[in-house]
C-alpha atoms as a PDB file:
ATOM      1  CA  UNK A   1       0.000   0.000   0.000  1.00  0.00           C
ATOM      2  CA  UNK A   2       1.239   2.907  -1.220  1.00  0.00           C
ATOM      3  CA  UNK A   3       0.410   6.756  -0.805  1.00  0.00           C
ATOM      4  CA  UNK A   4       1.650  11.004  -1.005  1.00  0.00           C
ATOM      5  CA  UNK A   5       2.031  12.355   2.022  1.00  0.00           C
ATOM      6  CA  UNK A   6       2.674  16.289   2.732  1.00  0.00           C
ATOM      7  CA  UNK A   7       5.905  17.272   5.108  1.00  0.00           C
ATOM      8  CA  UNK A   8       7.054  20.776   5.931  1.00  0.00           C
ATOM      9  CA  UNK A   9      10.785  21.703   6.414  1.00  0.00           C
ATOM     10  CA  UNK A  10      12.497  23.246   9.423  1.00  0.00           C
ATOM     11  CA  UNK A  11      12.587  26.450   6.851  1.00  0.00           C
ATOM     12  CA  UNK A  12       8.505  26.054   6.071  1.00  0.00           C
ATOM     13  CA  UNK A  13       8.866  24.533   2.974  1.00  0.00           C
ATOM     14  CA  UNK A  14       6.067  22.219   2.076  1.00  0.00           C
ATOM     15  CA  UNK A  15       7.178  19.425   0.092  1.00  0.00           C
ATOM     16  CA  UNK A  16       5.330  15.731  -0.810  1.00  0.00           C
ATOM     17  CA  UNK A  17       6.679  12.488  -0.001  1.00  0.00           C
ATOM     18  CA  UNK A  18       5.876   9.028  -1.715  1.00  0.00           C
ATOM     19  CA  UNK A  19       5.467   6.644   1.188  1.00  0.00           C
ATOM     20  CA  UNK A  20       5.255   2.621   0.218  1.00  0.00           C
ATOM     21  CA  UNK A  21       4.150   0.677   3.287  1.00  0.00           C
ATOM     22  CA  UNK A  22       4.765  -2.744   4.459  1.00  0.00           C
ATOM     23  CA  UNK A  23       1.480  -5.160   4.526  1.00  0.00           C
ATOM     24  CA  UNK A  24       2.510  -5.677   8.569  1.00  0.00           C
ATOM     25  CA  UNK A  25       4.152  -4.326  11.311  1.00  0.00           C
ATOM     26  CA  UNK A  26       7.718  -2.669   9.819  1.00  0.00           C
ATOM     27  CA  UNK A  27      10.617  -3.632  10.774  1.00  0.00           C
ATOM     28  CA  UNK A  28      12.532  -0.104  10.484  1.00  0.00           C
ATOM     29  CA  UNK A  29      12.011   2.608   8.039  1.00  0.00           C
ATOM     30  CA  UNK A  30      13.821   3.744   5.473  1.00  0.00           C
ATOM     31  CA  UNK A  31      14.468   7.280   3.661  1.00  0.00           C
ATOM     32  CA  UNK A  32      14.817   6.982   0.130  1.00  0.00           C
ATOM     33  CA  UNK A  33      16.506  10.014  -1.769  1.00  0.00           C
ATOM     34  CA  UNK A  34      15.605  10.809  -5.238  1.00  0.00           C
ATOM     35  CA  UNK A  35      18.111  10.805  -8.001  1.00  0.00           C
ATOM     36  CA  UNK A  36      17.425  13.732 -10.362  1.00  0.00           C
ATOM     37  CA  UNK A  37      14.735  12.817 -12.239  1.00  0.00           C
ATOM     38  CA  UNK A  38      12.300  13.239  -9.164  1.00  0.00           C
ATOM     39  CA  UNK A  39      10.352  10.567  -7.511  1.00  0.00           C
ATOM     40  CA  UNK A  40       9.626   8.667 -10.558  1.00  0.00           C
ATOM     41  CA  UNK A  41       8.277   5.175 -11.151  1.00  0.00           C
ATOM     42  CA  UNK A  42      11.225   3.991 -10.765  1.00  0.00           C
ATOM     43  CA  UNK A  43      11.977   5.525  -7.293  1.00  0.00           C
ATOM     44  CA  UNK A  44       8.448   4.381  -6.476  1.00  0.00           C
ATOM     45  CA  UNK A  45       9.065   0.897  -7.499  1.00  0.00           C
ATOM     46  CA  UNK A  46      12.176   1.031  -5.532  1.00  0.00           C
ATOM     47  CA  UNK A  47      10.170   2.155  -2.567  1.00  0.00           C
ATOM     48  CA  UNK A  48       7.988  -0.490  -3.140  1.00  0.00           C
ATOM     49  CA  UNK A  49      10.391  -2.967  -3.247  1.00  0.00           C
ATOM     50  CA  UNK A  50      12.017  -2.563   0.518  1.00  0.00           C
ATOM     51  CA  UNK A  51       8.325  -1.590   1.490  1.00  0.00           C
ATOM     52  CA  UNK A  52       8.052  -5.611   0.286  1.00  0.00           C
ATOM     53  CA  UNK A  53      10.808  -6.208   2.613  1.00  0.00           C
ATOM     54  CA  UNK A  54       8.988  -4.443   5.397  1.00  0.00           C
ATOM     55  CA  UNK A  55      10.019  -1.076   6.048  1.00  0.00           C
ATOM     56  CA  UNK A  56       7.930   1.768   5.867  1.00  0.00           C
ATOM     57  CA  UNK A  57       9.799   3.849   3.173  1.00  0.00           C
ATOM     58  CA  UNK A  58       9.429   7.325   2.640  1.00  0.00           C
ATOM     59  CA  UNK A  59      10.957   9.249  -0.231  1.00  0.00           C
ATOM     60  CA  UNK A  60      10.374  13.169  -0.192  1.00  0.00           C
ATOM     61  CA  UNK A  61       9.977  15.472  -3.540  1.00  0.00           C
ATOM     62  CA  UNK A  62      12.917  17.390  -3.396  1.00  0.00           C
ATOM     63  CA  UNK A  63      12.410  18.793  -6.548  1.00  0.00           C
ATOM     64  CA  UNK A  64       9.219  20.387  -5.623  1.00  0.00           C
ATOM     65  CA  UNK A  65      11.324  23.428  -4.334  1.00  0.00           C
ATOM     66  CA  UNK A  66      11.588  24.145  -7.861  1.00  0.00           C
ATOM     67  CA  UNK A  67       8.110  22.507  -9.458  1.00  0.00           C
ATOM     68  CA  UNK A  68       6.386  20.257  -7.395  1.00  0.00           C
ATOM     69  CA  UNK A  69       5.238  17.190  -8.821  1.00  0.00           C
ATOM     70  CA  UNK A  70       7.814  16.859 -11.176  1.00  0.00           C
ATOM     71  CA  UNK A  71       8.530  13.243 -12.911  1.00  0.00           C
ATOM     72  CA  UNK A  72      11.248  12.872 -15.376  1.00  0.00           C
ATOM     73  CA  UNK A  73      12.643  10.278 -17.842  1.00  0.00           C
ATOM     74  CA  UNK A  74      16.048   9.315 -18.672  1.00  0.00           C
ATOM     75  CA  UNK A  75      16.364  10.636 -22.336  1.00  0.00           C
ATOM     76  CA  UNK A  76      15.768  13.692 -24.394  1.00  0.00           C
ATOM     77  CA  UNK A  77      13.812  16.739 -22.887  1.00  0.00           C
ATOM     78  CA  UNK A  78      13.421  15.264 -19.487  1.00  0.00           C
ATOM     79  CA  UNK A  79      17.282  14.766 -19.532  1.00  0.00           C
ATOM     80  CA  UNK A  80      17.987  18.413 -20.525  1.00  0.00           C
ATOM     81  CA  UNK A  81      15.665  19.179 -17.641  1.00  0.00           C
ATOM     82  CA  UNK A  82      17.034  17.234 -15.225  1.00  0.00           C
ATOM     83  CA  UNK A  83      20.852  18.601 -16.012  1.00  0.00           C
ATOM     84  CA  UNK A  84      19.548  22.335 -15.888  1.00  0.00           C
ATOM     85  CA  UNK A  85      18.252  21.485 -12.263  1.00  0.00           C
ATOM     86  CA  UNK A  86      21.371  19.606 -11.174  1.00  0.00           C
ATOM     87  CA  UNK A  87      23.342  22.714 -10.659  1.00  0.00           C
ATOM     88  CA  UNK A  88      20.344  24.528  -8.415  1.00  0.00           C
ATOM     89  CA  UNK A  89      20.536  21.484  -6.567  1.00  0.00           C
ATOM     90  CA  UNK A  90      22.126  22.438  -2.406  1.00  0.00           C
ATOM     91  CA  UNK A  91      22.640  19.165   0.063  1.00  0.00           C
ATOM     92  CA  UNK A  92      22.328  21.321   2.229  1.00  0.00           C
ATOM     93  CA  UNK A  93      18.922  22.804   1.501  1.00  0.00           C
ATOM     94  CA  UNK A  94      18.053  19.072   0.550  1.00  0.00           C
ATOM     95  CA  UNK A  95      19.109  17.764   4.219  1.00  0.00           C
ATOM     96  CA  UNK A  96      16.425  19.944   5.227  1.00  0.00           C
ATOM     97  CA  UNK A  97      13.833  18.132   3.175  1.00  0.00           C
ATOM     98  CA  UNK A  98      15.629  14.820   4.369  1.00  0.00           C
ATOM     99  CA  UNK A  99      14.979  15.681   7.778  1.00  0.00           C
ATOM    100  CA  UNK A 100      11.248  15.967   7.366  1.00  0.00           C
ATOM    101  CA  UNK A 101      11.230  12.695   6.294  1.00  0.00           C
ATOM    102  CA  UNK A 102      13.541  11.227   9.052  1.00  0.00           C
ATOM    103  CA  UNK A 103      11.066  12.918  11.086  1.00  0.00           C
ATOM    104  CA  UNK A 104       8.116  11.461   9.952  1.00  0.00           C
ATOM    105  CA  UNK A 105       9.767   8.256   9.677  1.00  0.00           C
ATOM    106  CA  UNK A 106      10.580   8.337  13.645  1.00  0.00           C
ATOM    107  CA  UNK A 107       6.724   8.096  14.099  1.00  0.00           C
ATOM    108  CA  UNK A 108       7.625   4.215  13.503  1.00  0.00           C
ATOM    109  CA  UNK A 109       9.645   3.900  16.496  1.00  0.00           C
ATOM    110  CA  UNK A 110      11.913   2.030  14.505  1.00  0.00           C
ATOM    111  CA  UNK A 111      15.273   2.301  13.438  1.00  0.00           C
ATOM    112  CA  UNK A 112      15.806   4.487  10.585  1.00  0.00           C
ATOM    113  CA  UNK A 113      18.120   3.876   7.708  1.00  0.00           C
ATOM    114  CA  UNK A 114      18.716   6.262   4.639  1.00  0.00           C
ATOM    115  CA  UNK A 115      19.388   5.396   0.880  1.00  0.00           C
ATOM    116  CA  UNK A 116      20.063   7.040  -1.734  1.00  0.00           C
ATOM    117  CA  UNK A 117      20.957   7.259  -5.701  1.00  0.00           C
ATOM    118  CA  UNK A 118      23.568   8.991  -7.503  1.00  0.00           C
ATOM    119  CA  UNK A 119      22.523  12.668  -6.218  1.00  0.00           C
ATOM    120  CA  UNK A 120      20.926  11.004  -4.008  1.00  0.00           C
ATOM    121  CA  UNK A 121      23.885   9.062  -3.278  1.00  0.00           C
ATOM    122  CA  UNK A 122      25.327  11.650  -2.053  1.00  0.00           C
ATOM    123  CA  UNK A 123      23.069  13.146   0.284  1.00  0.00           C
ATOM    124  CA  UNK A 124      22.449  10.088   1.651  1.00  0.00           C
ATOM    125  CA  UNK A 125      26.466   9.799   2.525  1.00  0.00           C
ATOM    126  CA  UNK A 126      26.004  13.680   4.049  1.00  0.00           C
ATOM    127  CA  UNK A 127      23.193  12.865   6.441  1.00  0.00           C
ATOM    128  CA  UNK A 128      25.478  10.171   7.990  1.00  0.00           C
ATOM    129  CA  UNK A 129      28.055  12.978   8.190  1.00  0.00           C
ATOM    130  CA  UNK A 130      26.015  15.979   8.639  1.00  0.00           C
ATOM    131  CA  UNK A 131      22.642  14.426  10.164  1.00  0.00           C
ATOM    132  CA  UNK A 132      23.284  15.472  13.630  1.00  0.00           C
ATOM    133  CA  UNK A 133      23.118  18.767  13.180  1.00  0.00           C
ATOM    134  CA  UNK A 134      19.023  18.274  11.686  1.00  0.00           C
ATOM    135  CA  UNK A 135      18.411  15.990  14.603  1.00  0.00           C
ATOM    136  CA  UNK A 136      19.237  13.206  12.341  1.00  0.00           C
ATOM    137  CA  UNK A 137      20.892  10.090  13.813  1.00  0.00           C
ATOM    138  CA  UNK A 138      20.224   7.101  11.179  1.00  0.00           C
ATOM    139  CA  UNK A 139      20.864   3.750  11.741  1.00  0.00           C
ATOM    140  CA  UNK A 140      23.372   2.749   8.850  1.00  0.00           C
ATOM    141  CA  UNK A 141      23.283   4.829   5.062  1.00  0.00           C
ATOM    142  CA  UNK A 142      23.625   3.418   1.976  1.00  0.00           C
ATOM    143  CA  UNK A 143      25.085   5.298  -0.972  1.00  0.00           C
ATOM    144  CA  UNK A 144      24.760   4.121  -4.899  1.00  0.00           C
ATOM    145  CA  UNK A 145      27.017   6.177  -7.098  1.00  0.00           C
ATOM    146  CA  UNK A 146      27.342   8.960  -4.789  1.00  0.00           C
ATOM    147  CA  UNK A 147      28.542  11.863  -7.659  1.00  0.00           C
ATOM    148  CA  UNK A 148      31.052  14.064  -5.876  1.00  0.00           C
ATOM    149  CA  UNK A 149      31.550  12.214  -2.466  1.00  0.00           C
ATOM    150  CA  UNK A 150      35.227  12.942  -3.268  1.00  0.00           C
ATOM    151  CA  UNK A 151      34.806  16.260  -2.178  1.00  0.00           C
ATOM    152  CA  UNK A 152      33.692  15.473   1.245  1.00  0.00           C
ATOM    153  CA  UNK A 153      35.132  12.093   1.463  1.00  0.00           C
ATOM    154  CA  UNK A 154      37.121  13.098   4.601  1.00  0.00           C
ATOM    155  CA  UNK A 155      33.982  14.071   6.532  1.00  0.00           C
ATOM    156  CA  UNK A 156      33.031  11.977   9.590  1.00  0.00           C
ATOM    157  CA  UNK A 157      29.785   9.300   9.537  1.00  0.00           C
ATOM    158  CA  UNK A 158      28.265   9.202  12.281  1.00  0.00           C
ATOM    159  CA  UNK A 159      26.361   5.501  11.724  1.00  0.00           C
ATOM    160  CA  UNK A 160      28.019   2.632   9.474  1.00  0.00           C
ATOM    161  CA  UNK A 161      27.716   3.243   5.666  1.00  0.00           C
ATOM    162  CA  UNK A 162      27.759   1.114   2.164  1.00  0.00           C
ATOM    163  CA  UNK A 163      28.698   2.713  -0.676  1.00  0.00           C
ATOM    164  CA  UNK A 164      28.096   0.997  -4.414  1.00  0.00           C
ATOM    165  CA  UNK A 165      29.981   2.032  -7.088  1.00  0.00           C
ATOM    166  CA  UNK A 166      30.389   0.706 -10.898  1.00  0.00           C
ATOM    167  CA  UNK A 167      33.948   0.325 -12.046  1.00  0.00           C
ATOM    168  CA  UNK A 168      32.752   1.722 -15.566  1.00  0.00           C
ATOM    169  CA  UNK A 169      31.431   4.419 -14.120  1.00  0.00           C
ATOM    170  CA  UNK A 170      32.192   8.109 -16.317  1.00  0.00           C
ATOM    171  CA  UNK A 171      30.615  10.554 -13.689  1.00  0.00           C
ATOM    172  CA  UNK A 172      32.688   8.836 -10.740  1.00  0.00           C
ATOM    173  CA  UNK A 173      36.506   8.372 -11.377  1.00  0.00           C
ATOM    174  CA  UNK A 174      38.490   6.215  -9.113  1.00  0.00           C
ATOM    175  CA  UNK A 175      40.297   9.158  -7.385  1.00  0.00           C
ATOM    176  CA  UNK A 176      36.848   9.582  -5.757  1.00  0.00           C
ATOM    177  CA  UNK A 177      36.491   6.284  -4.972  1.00  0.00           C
ATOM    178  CA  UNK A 178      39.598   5.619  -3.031  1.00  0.00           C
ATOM    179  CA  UNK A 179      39.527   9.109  -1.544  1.00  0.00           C
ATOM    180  CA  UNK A 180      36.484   7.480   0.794  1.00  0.00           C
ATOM    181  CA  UNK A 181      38.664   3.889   0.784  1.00  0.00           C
ATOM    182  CA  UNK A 182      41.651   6.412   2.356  1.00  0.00           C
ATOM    183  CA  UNK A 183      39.537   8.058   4.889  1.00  0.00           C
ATOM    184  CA  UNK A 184      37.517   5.593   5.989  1.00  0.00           C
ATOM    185  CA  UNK A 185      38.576   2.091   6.078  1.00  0.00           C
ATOM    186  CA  UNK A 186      35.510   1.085   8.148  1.00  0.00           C
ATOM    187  CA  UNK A 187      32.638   2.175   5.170  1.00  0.00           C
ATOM    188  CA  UNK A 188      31.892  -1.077   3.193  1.00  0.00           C
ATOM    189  CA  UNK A 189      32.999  -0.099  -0.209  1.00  0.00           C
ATOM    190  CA  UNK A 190      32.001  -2.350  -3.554  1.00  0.00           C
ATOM    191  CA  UNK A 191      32.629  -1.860  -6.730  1.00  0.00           C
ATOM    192  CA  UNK A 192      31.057  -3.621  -9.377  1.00  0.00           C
ATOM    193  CA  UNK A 193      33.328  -5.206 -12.684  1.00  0.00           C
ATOM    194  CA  UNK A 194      31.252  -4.006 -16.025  1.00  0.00           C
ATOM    195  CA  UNK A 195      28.993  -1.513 -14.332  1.00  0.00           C
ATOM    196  CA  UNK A 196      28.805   1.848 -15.564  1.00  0.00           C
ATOM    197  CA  UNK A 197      26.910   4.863 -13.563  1.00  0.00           C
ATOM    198  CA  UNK A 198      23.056   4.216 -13.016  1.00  0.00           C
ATOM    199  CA  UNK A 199      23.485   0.256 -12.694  1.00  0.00           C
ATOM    200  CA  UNK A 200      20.320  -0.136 -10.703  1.00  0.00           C
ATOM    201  CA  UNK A 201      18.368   1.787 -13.116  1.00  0.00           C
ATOM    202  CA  UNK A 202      16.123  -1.439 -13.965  1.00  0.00           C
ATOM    203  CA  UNK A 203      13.624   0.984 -16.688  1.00  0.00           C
ATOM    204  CA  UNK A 204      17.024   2.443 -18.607  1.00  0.00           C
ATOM    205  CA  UNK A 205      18.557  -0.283 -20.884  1.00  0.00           C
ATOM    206  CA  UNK A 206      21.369   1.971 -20.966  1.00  0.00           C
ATOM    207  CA  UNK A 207      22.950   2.145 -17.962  1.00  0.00           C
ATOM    208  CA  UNK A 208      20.819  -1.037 -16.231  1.00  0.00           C
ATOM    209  CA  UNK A 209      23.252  -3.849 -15.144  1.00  0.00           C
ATOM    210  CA  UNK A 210      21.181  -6.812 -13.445  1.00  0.00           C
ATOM    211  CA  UNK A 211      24.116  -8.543 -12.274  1.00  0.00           C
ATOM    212  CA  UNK A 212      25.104  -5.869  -9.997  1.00  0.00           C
ATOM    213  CA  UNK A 213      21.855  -4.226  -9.448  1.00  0.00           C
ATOM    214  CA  UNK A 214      20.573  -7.913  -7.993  1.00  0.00           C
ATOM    215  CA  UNK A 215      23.985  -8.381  -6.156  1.00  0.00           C
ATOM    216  CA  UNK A 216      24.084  -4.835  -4.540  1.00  0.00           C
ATOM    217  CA  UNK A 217      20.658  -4.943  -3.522  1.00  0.00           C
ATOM    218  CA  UNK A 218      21.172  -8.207  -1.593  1.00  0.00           C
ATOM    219  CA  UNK A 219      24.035  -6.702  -0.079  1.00  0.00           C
ATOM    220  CA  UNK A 220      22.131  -3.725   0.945  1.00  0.00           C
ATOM    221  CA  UNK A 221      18.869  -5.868   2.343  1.00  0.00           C
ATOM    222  CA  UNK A 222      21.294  -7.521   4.790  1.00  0.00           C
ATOM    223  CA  UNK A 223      23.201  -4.438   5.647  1.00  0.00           C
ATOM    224  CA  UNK A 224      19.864  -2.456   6.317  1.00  0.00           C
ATOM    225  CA  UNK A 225      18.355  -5.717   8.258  1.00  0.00           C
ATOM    226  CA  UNK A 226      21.429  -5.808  10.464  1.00  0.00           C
ATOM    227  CA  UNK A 227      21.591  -2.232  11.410  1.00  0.00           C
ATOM    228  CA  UNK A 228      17.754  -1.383  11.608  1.00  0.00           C
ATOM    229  CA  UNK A 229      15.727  -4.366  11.895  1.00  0.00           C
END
């Protein structure tokens, strides 16, 4: 059972949130950030998915700071769309949006963990480093092809963290890669032979690698199981 909820920011922002819940009791709940192509059917089938594992998953709109309700594809206008957003994109402002969701997501009394994709990716890996600060203390974070986590690869989690990356991957060198590896021997760190950027992407032939996508995700389930449920 799935269904939009409405959240409002520390700064009064009103933003929507896709919530997928479990058919029983949940086990934890998760927080489930975007890539940047909204909360698409993809994200929802994601949602879905650990929602079918039994967490209560909630992923908030961040792009409705710009246009609510926007859905994009992966390919031609939609993907001109979604790169002319990328750059008015702030973690910071998106931790704020984050944190709503934590915060409805504590209703659960659960444990809490937080995933998220590319973008995502890397917000996900700043709420384990920058959470506290919003009141945020997750259980564990999980990170796919966190764009850019170079840059703040030296910053301090504050709960245990995955972090899936393809070895084909042309938006994430290595340098970026083993800058986290460096800093933080502790974060479980796989990378993925013949997988470019995007390898979860199930609806996008081009990037979509099932081979990792089905590994990762197993990897993830017990990782998020172990820390939260």
């Amino acid at each position: 059972m799935s269904d939009w909820i409405k959240l409002k920011a520390s700064d009064g922002h009103e933003l929507s949130a896709y919530v997928a819940n479990p058919k029983g009791e949940p086990i934890g709940a998760l927080v489930l950030i975007q890539e940047i192509y909204g909360v698409n059917a993809h994200i929802r089938s994601v949602a879905d998915g650990y929602a079918n594992d039994g967490f209560l998953v909630i992923a908030p709109a961040i792009f409705d700071r710009f246009e609510p309700g926007l859905e994009l594809k992966y390919d031609g206008a939609d993907q001109k769309r979604a790169m002319e957003l990328y750059p008015k994109l702030n973690p910071d402002v998106t931790l704020l949006d984050v944190a709503a969701a934590y915060g409805e997501a504590k209703k659960t009394g659960k444990g809490i963990g937080v995933i998220g994709f590319c973008y995502g990716g890397l917000v996900s890996w700043l709420t384990a480093t920058r959470g506290e600060k919003l009141k945020m203390q997750p259980s564990c974070c999980v990170c796919y092809y966190p764009g850019g986590i170079g840059s703040v690869a030296k910053e301090e989690p504050s709960c245990p963290v995955m972090i899936h990356f393809g070895a084909n991957d042309d938006h994430i060198g290595k340098d970026q890669v083993e800058a986290v590896r460096a800093a933080h021997p502790e974060v479980e760190i796989f990378v993925y032979e013949g997988a470019g950027h995007a390898f979860n992407r199930d609806v996008d032939p081009a990037h979509y690698n099932a081979a990792a996508a089905k590994l990762a995700r197993e990897r993830t389930l017990a990782f998020l199981k172990t820390h939260i449920a």
